[in-house]
C-alpha atoms as a PDB file:
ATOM      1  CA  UNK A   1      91.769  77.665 119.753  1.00  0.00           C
ATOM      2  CA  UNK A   2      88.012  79.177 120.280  1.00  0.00           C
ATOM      3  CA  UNK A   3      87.965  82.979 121.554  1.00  0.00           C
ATOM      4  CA  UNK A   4      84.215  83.349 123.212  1.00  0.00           C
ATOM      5  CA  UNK A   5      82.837  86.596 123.931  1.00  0.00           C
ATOM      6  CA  UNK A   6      81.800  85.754 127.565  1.00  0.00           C
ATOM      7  CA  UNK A   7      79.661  88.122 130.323  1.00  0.00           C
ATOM      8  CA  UNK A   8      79.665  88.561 134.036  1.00  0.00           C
ATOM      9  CA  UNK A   9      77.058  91.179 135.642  1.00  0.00           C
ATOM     10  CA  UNK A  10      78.243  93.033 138.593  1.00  0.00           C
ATOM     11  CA  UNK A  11      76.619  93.678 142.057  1.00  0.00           C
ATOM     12  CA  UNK A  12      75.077  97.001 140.971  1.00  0.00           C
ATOM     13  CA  UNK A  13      73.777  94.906 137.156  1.00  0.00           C
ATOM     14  CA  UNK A  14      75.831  96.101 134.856  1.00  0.00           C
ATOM     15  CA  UNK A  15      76.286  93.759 132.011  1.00  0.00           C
ATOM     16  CA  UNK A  16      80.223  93.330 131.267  1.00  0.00           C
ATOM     17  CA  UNK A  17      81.804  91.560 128.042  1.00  0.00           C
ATOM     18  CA  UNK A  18      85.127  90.386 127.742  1.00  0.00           C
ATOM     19  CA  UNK A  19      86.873  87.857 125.353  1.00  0.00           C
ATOM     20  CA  UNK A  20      88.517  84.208 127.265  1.00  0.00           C
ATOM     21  CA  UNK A  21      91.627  82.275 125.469  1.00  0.00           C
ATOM     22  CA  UNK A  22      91.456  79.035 127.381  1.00  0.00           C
ATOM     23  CA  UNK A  23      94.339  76.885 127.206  1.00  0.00           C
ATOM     24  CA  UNK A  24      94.352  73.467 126.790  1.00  0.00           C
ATOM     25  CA  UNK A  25      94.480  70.681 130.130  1.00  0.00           C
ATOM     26  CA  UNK A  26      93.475  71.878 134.092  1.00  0.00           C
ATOM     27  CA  UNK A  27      92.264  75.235 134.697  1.00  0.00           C
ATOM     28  CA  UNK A  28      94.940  76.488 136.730  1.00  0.00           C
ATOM     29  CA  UNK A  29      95.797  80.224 136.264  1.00  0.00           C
ATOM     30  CA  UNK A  30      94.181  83.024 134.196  1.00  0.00           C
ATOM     31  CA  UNK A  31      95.114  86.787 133.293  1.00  0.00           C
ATOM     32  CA  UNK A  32      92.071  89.367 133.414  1.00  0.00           C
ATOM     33  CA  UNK A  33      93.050  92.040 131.385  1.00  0.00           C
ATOM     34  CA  UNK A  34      91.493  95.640 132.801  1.00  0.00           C
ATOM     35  CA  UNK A  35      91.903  98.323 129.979  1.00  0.00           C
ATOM     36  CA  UNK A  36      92.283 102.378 130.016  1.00  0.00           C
ATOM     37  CA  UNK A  37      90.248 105.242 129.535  1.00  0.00           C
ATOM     38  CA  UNK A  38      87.155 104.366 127.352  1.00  0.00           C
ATOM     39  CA  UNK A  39      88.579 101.364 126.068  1.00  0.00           C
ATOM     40  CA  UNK A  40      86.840  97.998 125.189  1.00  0.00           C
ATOM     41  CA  UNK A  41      88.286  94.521 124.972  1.00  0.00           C
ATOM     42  CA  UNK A  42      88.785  94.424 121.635  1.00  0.00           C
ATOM     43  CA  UNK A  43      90.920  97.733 120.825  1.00  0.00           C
ATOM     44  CA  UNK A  44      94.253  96.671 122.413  1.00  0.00           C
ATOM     45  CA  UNK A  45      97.107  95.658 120.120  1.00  0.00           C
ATOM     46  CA  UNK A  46      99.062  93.868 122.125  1.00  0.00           C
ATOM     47  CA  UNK A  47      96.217  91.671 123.236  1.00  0.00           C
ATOM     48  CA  UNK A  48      96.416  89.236 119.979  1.00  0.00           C
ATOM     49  CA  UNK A  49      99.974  88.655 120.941  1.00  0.00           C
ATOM     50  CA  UNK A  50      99.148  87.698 124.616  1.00  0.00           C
ATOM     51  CA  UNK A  51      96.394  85.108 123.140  1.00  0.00           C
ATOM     52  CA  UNK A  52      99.295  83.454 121.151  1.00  0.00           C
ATOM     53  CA  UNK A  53     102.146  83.409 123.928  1.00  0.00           C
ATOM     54  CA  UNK A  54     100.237  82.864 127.113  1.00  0.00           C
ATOM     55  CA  UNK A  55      97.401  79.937 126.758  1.00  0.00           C
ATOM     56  CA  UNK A  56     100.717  77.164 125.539  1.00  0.00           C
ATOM     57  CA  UNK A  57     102.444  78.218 129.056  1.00  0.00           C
ATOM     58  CA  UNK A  58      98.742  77.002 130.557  1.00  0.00           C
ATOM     59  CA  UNK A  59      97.832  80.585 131.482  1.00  0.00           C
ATOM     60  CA  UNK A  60      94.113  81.544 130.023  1.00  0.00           C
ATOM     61  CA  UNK A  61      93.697  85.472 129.021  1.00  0.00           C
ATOM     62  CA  UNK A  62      90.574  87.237 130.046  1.00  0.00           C
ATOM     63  CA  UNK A  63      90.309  90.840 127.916  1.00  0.00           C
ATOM     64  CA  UNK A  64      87.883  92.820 129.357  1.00  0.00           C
ATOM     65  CA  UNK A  65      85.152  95.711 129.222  1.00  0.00           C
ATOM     66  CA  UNK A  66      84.350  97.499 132.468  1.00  0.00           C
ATOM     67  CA  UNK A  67      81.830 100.849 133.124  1.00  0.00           C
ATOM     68  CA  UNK A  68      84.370 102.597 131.742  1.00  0.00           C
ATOM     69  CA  UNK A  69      84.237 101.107 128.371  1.00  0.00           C
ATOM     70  CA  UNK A  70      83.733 103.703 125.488  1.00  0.00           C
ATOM     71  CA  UNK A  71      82.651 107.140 125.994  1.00  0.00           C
ATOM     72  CA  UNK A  72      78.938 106.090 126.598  1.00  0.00           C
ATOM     73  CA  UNK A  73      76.946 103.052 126.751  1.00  0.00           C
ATOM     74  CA  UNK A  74      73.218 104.668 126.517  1.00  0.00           C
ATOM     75  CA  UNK A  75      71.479 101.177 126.635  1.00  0.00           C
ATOM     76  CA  UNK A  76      72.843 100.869 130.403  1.00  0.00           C
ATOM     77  CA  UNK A  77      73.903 104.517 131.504  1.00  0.00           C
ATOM     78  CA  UNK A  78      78.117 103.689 131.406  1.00  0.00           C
ATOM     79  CA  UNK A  79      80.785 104.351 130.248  1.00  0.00           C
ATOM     80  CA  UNK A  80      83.925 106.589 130.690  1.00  0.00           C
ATOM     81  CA  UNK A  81      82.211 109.901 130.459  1.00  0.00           C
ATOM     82  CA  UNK A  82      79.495 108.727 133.066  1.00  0.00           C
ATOM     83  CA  UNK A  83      81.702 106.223 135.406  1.00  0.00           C
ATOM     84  CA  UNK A  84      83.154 106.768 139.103  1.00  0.00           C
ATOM     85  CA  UNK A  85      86.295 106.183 139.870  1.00  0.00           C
ATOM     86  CA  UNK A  86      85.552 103.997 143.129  1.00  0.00           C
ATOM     87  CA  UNK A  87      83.266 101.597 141.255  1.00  0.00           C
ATOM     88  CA  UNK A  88      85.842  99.765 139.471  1.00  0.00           C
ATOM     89  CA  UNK A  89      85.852  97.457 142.218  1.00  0.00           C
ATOM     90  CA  UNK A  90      82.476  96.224 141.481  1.00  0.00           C
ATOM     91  CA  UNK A  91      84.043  95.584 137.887  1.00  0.00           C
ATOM     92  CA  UNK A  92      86.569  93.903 139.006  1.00  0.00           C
ATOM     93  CA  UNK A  93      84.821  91.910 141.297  1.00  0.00           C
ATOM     94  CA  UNK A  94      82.576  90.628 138.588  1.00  0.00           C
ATOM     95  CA  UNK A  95      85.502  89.449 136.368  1.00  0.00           C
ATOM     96  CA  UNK A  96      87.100  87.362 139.555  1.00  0.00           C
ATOM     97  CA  UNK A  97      83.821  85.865 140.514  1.00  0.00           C
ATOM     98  CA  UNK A  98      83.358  84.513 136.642  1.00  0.00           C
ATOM     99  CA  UNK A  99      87.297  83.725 136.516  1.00  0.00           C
ATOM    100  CA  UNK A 100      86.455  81.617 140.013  1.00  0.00           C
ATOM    101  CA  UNK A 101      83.247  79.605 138.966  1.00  0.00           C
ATOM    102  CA  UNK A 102      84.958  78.153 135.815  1.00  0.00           C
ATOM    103  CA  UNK A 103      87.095  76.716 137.535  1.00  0.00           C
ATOM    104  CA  UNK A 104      90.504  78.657 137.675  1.00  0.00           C
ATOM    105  CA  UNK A 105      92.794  78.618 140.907  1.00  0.00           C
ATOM    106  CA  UNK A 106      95.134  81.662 140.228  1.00  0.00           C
ATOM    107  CA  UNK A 107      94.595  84.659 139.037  1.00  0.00           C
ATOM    108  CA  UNK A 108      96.961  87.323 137.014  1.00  0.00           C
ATOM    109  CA  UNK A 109      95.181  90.878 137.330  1.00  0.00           C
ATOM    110  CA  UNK A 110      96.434  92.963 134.076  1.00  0.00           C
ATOM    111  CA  UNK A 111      95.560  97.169 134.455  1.00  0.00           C
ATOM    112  CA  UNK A 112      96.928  99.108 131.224  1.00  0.00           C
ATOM    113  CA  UNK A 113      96.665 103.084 131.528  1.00  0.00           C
ATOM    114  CA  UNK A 114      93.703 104.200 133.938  1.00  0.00           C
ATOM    115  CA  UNK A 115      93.348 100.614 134.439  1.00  0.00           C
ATOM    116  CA  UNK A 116      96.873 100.306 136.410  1.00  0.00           C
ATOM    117  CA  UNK A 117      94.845 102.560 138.842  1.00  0.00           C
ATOM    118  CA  UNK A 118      92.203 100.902 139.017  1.00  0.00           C
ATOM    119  CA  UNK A 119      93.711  97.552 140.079  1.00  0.00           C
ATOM    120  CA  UNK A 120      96.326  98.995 142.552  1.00  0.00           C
ATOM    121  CA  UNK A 121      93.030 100.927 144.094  1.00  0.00           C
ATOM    122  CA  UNK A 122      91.186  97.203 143.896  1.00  0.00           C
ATOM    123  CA  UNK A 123      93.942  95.794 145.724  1.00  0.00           C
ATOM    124  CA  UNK A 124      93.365  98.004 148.375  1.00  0.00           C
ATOM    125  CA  UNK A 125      89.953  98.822 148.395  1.00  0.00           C
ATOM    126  CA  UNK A 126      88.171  95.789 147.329  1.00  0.00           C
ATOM    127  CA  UNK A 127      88.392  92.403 148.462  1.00  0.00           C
ATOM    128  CA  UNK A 128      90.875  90.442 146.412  1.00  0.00           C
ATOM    129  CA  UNK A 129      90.849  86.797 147.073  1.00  0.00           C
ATOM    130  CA  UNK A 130      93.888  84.864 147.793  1.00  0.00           C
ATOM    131  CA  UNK A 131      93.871  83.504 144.199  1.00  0.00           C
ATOM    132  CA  UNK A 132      94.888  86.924 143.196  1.00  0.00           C
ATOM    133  CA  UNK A 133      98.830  86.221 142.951  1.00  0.00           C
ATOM    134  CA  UNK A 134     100.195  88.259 140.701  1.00  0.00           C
ATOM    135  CA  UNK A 135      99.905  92.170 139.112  1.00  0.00           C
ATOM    136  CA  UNK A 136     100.983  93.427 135.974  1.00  0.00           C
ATOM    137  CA  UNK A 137     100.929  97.598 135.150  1.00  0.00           C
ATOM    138  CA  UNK A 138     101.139  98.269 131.499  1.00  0.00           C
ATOM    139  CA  UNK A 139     101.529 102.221 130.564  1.00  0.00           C
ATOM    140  CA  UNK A 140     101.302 102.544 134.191  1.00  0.00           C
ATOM    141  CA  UNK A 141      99.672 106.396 135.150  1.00  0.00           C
ATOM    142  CA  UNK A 142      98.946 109.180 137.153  1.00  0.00           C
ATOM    143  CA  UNK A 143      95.800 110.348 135.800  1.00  0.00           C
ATOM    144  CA  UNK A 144      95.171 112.723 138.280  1.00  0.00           C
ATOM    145  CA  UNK A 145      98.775 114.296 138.191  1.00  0.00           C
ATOM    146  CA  UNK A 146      98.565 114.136 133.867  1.00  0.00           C
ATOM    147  CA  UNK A 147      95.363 115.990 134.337  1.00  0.00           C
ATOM    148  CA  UNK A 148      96.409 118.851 136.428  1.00  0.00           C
ATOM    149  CA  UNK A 149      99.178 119.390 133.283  1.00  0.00           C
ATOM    150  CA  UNK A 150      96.759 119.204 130.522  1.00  0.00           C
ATOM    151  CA  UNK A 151      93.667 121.238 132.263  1.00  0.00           C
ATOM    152  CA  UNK A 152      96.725 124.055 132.636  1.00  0.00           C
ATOM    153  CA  UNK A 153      96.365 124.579 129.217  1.00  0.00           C
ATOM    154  CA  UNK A 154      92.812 124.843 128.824  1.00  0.00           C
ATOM    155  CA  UNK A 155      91.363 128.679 128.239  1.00  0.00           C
ATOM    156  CA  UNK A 156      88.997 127.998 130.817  1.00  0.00           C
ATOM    157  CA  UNK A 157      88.696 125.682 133.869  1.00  0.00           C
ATOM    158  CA  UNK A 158      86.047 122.713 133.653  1.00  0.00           C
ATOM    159  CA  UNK A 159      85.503 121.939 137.278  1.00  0.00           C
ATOM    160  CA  UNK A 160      83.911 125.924 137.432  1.00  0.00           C
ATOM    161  CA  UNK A 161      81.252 124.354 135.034  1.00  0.00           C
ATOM    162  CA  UNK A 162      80.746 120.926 136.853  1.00  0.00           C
ATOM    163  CA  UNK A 163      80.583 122.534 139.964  1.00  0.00           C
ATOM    164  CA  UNK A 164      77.558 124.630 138.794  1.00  0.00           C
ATOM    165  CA  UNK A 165      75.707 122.024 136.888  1.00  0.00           C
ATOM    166  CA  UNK A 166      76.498 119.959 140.484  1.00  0.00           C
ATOM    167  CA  UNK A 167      74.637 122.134 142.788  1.00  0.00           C
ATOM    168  CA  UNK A 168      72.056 123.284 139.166  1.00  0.00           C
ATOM    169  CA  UNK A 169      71.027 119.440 139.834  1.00  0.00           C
ATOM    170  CA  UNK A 170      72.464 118.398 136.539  1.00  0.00           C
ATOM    171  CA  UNK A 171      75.703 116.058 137.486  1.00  0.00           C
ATOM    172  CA  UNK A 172      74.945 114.057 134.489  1.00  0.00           C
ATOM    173  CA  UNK A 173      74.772 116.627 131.883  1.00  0.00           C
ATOM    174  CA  UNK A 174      78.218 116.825 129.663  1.00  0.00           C
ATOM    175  CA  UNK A 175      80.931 119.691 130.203  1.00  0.00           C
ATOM    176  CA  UNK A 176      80.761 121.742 127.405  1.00  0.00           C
ATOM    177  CA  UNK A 177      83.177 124.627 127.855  1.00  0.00           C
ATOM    178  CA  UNK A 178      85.719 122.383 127.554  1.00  0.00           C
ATOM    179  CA  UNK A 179      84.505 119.366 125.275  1.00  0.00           C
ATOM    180  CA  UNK A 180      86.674 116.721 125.988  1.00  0.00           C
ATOM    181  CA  UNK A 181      88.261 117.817 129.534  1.00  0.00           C
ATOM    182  CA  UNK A 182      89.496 114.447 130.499  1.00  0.00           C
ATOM    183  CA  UNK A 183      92.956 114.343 129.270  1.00  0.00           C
ATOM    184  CA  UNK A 184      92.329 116.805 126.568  1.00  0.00           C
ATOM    185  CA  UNK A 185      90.960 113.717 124.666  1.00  0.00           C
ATOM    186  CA  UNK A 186      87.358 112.294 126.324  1.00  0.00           C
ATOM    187  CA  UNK A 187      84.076 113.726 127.289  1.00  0.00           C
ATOM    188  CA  UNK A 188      82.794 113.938 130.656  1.00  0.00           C
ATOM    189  CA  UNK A 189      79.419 114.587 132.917  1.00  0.00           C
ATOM    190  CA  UNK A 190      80.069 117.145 135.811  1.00  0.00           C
ATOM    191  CA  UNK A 191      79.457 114.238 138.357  1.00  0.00           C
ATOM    192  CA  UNK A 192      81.766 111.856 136.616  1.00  0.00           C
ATOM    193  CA  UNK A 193      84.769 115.352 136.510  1.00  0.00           C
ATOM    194  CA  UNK A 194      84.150 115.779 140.236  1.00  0.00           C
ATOM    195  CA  UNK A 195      84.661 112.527 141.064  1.00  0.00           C
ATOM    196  CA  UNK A 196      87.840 112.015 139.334  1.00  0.00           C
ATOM    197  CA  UNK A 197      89.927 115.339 139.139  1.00  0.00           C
ATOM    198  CA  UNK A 198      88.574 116.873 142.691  1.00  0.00           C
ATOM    199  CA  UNK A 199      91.192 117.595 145.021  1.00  0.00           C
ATOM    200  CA  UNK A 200      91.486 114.538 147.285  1.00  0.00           C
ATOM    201  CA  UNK A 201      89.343 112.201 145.252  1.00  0.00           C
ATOM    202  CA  UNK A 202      90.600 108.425 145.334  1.00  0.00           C
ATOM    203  CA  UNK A 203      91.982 108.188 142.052  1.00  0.00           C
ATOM    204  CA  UNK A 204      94.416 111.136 142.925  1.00  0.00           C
ATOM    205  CA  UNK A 205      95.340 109.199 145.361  1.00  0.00           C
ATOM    206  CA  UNK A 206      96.029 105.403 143.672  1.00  0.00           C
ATOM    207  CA  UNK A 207      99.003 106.166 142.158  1.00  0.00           C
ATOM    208  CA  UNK A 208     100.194 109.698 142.570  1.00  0.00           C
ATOM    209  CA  UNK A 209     103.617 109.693 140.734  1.00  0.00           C
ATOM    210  CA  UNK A 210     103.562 113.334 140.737  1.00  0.00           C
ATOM    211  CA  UNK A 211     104.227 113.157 144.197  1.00  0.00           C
ATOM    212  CA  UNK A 212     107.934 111.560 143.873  1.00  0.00           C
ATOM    213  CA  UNK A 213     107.620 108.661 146.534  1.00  0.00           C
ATOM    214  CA  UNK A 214     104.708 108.119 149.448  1.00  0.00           C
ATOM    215  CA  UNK A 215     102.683 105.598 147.032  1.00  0.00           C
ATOM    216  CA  UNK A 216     100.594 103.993 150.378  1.00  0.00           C
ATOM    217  CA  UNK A 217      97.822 102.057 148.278  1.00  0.00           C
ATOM    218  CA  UNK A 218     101.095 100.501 145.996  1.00  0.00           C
ATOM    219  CA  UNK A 219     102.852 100.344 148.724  1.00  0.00           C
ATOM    220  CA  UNK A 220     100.487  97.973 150.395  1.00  0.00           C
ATOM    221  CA  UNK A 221     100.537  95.737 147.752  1.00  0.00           C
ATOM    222  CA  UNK A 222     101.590  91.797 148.788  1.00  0.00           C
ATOM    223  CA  UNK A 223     101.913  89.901 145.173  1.00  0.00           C
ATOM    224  CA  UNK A 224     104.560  90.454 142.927  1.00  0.00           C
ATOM    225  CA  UNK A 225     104.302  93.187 140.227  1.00  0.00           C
ATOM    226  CA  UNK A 226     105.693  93.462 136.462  1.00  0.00           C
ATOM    227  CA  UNK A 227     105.512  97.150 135.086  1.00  0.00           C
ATOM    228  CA  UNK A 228     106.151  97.561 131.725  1.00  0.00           C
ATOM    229  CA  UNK A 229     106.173 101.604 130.722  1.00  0.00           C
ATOM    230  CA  UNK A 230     107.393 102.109 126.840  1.00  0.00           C
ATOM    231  CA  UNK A 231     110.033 104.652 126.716  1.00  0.00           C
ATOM    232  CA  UNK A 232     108.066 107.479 125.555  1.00  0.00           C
ATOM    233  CA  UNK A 233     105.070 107.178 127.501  1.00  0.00           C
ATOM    234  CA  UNK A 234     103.970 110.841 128.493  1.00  0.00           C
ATOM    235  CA  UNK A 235     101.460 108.983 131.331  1.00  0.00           C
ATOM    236  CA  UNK A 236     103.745 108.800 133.757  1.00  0.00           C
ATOM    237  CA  UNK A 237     103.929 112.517 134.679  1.00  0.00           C
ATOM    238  CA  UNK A 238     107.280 112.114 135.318  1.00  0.00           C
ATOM    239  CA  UNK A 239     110.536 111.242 133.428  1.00  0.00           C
ATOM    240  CA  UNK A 240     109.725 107.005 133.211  1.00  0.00           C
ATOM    241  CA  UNK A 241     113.213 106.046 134.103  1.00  0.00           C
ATOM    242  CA  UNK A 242     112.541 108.002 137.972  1.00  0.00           C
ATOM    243  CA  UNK A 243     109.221 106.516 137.495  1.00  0.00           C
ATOM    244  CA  UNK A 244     109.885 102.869 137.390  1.00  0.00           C
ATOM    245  CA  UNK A 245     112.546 103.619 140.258  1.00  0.00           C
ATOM    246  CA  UNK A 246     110.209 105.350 142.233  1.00  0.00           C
ATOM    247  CA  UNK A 247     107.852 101.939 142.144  1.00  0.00           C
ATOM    248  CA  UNK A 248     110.916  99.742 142.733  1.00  0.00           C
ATOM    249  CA  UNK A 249     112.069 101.581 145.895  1.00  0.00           C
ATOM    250  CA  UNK A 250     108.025 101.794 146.996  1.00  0.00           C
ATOM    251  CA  UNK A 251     107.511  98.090 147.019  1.00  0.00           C
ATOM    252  CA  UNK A 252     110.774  95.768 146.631  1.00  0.00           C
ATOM    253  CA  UNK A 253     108.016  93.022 144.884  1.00  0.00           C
ATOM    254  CA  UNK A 254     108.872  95.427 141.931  1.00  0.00           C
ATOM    255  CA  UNK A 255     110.337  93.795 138.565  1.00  0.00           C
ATOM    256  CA  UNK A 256     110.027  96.799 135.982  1.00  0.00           C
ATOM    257  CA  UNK A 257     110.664  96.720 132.189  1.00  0.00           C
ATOM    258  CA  UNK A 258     110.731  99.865 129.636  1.00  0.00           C
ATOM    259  CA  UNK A 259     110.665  99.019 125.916  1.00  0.00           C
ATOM    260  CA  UNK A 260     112.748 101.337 123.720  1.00  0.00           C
ATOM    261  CA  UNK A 261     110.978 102.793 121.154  1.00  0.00           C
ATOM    262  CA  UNK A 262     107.142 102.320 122.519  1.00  0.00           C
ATOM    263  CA  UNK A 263     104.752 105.139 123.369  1.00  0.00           C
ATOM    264  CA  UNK A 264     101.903 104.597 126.092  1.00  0.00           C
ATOM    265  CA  UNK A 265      99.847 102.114 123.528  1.00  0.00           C
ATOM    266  CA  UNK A 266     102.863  99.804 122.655  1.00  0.00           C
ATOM    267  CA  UNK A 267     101.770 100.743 119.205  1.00  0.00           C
ATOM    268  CA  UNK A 268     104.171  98.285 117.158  1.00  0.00           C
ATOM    269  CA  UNK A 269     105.673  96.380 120.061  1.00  0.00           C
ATOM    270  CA  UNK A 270     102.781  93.800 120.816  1.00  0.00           C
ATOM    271  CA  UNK A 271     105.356  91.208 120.194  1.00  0.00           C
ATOM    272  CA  UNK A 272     107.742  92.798 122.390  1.00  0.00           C
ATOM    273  CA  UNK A 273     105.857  93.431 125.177  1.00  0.00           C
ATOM    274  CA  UNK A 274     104.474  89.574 125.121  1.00  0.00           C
ATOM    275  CA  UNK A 275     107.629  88.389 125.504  1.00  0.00           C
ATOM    276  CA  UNK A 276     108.144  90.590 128.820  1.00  0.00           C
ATOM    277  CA  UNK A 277     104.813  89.388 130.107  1.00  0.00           C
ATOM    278  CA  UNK A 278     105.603  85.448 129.174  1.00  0.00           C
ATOM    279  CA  UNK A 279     109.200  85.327 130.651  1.00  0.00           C
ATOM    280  CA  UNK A 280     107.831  87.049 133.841  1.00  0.00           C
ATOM    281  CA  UNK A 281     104.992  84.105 134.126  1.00  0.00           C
ATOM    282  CA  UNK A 282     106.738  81.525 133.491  1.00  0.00           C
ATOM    283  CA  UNK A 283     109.580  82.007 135.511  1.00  0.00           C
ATOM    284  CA  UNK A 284     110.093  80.950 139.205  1.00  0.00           C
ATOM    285  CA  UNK A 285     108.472  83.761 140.049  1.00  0.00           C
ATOM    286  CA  UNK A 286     105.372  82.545 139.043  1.00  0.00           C
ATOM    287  CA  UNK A 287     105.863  78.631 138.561  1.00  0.00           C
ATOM    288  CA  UNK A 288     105.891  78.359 134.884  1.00  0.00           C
ATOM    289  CA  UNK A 289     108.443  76.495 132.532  1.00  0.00           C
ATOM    290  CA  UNK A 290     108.320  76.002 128.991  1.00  0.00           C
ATOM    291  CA  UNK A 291     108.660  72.002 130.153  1.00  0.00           C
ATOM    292  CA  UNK A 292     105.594  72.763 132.690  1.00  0.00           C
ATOM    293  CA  UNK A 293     103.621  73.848 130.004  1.00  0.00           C
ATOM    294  CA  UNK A 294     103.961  70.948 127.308  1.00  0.00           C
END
């Protein structure tokens, strides 16, 4: 089995890269994998395992970069410490148009971490084709609501300093009084800190677990969902067991796994956590039998 590195370019020309696992026969369904907070296609440890299960079942897998990819991409201005939330629908636009004009009919949209946000906010925001049929959250977050809890313990606050380089003309230039304010972990410009952690801003509101229940853009959702949370991912913002019943009562098109033992990455469980994925696909949920597939 060949693994290209393949491109799409999105509305706005950004130049995207992802890696395709094709299966074998008709090009019927394909999963687009949309990773986390300055990710790439390539770090995930779990995706290896998804090449191996998914492709025999007749399901491609699509891992893929996005604007967010890596702190910063100089060569084209991205990356997480420069992207805004809202275009990640132009991101994911680009992957479903390339998915489309190969030839596939039905398409699996994967989000792990940030990227469970971003594709509940594309399915309400964007313009998700009927193809789309099916969602699966992995680490599923509230960014917004695990920032407010980190920023708490910060000896200053970083949106004083992003507001000031805002109206100094200098949205682009890095936060330095904290260094890495997103998430205690990542650097960020003072535009790219205002867009995501303002009160109000979109990605507080695409999946605000904090909030215990009122989850509209989830809500809305009209496919059927897997999440998969492990069982000590901190992401959440609250306990994961209320979590994954919070998302169950919010949309009965729920099916929710934790796997003992995992933390937010699934760090040891790739093998684990393919299985969830493949029985959920291949079930009549989705149309897929081991017999189907042979």
């Amino acid at each position: 089995m060949k693994y290209p590195i393949v491109k799409t370019i999105t509305a706005d020309h950004l130049e995207l890269f992802g890696i395709l696992a094709e299966a074998d026969g008709e090009k019927d369904a394909v999963l687009i994998n949309i990773h986390g907070t300055s990710g790439c296609f390539y770090i995930e440890e779990y995706t290896p395992f998804l090449f191996e299960e998914l492709p025999p079942l007749g399901i491609a897998t699509l891992s893929t970069n996005n604007r967010g990819s890596h702190v910063m991409e100089a060569w084209q201005k991205s990356g997480a410490a420069l992207e805004m939330f809202e275009d990640c629908v132009l991101d994911i636009d680009a992957w479903i148009r390339y998915v489309l004009s190969l030839g596939y009919r039905r398409i699996i949209l994967q989000g792990h971490s940030l990227g469970t946000e971003k594709v509940v906010y594309y399915m309400n925001k964007g313009n998700p084709p009927p193809s789309v049929a099916a969602l699966i959250l992995l680490g599923v977050s509230d960014s917004f609501g695990n920032q407010t809890l980190v920023a708490k313990g910060f000896p200053v606050d970083p949106m004083v300093e992003a507001k000031r380089l805002m109206a100094d003309g200098r949205g682009e230039q890095f936060l330095t009084s904290i260094w890495r304010p997103h998430g205690g972990a990542v650097p960020k410009s003072a535009v790219s800190y205002l867009n995501f952690f303002s009160p109000g801003s979109e990605l507080s509101k695409a999946l605000p677990l904090r909030q215990r229940g009122e989850l509209s853009y989830y809500r809305g959702i009209r496919v059927p969902i897997l999440i998969v949370v492990g069982e000590f991912d901190p992401f959440t913002c609250i306990p994961v067991r209320e979590a994954l019943d919070l998302l169950q009562k919010e949309n009965n098109r729920t099916h929710t796994q934790w796997i003992a033992g995992a933390d937010h990455d699934f760090s040891g469980k790739g093998k684990e956590l393919a299985n969830v994925i493949k029985e959920f696909l291949k079930g009549p949920l989705f149309g897929k039998s081991e017999e189907k597939s042979k």
